[in-house]
C-alpha atoms as a PDB file:
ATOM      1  CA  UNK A   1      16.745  72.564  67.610  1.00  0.00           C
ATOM      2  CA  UNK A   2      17.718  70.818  70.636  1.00  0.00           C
ATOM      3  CA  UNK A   3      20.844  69.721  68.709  1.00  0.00           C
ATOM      4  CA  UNK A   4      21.431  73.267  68.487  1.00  0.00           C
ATOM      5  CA  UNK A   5      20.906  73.604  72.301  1.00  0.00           C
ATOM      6  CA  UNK A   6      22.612  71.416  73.558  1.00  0.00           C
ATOM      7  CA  UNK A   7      25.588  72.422  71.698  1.00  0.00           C
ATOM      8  CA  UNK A   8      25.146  75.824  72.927  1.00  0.00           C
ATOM      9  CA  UNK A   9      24.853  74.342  76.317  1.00  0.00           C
ATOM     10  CA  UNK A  10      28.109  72.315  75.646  1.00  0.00           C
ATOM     11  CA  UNK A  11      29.893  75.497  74.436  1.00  0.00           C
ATOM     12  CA  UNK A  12      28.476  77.960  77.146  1.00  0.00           C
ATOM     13  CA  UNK A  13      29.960  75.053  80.225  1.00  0.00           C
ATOM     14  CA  UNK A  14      33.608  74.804  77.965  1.00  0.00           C
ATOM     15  CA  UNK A  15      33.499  78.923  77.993  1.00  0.00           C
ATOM     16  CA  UNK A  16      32.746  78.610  81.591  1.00  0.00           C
ATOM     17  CA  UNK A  17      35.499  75.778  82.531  1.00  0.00           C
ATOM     18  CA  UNK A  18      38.319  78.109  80.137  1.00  0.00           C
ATOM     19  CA  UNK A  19      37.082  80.905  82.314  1.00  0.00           C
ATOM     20  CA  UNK A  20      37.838  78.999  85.316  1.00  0.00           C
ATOM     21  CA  UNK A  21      40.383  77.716  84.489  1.00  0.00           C
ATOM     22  CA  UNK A  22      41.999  81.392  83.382  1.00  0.00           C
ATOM     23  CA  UNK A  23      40.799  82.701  86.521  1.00  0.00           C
ATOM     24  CA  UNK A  24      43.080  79.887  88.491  1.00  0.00           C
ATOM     25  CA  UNK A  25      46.105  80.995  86.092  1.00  0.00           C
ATOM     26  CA  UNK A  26      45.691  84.681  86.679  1.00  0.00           C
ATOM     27  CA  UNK A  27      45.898  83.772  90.742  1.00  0.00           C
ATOM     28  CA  UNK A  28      48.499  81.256  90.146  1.00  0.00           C
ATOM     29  CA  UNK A  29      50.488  84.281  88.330  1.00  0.00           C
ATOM     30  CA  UNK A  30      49.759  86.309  91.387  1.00  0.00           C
ATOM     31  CA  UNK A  31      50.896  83.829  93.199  1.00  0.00           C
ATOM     32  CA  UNK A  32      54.089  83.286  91.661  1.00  0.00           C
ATOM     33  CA  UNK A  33      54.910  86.995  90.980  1.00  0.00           C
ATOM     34  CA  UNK A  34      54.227  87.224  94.821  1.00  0.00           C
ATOM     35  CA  UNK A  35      57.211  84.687  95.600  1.00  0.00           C
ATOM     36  CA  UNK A  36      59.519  86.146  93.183  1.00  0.00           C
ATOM     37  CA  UNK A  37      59.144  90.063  94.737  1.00  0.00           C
ATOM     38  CA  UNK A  38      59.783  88.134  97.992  1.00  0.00           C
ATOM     39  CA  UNK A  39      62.911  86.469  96.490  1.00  0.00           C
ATOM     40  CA  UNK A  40      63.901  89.669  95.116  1.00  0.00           C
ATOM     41  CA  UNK A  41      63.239  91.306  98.251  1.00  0.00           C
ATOM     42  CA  UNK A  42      65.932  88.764  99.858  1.00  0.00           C
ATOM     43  CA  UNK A  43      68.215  88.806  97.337  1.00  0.00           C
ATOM     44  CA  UNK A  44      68.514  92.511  97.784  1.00  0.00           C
ATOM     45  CA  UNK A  45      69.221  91.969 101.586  1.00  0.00           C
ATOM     46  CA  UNK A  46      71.577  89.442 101.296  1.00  0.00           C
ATOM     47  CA  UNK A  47      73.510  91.883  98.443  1.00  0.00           C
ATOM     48  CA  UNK A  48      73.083  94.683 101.100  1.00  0.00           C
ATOM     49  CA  UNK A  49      74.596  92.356 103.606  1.00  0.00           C
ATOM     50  CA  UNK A  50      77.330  91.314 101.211  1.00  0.00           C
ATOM     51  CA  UNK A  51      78.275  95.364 100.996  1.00  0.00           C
ATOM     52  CA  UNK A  52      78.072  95.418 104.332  1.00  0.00           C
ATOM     53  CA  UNK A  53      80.781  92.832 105.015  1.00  0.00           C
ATOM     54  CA  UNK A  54      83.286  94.064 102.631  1.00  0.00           C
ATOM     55  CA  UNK A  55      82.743  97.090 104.071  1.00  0.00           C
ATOM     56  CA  UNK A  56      83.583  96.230 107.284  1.00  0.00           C
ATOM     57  CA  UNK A  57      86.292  93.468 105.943  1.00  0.00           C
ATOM     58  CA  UNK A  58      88.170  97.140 104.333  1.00  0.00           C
ATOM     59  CA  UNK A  59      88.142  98.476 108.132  1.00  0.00           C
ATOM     60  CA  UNK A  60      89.256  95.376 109.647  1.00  0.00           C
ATOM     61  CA  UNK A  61      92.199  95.482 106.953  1.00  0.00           C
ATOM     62  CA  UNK A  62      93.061  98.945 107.804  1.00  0.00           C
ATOM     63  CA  UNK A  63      93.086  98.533 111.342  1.00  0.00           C
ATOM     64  CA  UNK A  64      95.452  95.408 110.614  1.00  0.00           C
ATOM     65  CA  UNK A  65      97.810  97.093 109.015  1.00  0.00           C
ATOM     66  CA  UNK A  66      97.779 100.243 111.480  1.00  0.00           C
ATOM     67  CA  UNK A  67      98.298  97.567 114.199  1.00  0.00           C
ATOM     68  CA  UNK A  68     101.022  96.219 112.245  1.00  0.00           C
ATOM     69  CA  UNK A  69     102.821  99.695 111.615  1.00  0.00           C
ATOM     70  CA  UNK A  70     102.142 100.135 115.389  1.00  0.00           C
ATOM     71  CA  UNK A  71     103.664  96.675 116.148  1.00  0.00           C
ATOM     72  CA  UNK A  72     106.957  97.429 113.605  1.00  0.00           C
ATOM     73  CA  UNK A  73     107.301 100.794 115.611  1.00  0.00           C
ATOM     74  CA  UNK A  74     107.534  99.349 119.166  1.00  0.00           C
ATOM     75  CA  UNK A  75     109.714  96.403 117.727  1.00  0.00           C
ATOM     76  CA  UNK A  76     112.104  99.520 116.331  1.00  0.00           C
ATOM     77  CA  UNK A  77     111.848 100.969 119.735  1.00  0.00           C
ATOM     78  CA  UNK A  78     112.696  97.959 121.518  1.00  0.00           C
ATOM     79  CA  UNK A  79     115.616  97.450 119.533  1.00  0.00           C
ATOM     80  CA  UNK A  80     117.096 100.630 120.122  1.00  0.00           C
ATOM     81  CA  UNK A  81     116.482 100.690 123.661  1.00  0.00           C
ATOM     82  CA  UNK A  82     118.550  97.448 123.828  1.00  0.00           C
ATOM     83  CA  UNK A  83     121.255  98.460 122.241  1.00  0.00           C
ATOM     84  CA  UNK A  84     121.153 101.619 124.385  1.00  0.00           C
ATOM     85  CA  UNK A  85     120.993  99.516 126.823  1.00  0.00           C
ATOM     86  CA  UNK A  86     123.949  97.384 125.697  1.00  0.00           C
ATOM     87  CA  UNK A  87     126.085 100.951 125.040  1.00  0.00           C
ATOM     88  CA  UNK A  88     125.494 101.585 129.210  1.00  0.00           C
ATOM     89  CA  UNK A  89     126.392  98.305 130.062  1.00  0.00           C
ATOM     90  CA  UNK A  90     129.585  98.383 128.335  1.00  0.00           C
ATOM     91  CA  UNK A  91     130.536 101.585 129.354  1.00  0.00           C
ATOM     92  CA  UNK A  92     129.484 100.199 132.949  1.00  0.00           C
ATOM     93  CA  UNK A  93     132.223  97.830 132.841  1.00  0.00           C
ATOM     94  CA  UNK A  94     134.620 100.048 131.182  1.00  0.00           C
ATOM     95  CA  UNK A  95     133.972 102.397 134.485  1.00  0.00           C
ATOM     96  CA  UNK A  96     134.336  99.921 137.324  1.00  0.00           C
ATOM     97  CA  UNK A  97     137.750  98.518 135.288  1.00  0.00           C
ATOM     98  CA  UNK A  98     138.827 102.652 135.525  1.00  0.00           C
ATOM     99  CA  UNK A  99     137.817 102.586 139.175  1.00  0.00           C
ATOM    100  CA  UNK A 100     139.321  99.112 139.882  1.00  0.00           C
ATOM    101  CA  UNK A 101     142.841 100.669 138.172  1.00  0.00           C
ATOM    102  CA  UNK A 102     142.404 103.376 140.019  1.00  0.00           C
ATOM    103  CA  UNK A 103     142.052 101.526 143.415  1.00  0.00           C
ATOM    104  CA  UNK A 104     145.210 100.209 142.731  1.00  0.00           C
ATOM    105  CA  UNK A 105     146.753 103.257 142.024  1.00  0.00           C
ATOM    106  CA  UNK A 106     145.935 105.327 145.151  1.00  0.00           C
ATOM    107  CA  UNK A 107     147.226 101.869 146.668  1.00  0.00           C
ATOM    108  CA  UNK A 108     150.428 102.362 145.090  1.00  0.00           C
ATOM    109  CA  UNK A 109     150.909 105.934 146.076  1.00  0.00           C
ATOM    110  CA  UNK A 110     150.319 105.231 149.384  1.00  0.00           C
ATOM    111  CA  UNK A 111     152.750 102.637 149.584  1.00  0.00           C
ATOM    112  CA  UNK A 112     155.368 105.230 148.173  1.00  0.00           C
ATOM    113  CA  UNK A 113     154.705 108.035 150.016  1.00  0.00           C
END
């Protein structure tokens, strides 16, 4: 009979260790599930973030490209106004030669009067 206590006794303490030792894997789950909803938890910031940036990368793009259209438009302008520019000094010149010939002409009918 105490053969068949002890045994018990031996059985009831390796029930009690495997419950221990299930309670310390049921906490270590916790545990672990904890850390991966906190991973998960990041990972869905960091995604958010990531939207975020191509978000803002698509404005920065568009605002390139306006700036760019704005840039080829004053460059256009510029160009005309030059040769506008150009156009008035040549017909500058072309004015002071008709008033330079013309000096010379009211000269010359002077002199023949």
């Amino acid at each position: 009979m105490n053969s068949v206590t002890q045994e018990v006794t031996q059985g009831m303490g390796v029930v009690a260790d495997a419950g221990q030792s299930f309670r310390q894997i049921r906490s270590s789950v916790g545990d672990v599930t904890s850390q991966i909803e906190e991973v998960s938890a990041s990972v869905q910031e960091v995604t958010t973030g990531a939207e975020q940036v191509v978000h803002h990368m698509g404005e920065i793009t568009r605002m390139v490209e306006e700036t760019a259209s704005g840039t080829q438009a004053v460059s256009s302008a510029a160009e005309e106004q030059l040769a506008s520019m150009q156009e008035i000094r040549a017909s500058s010149e072309a004015l002071s030669e008709m008033a330079e010939e013309l000096q010379r002409l009211i000269v010359k009918f002077k002199v023949q009067r």
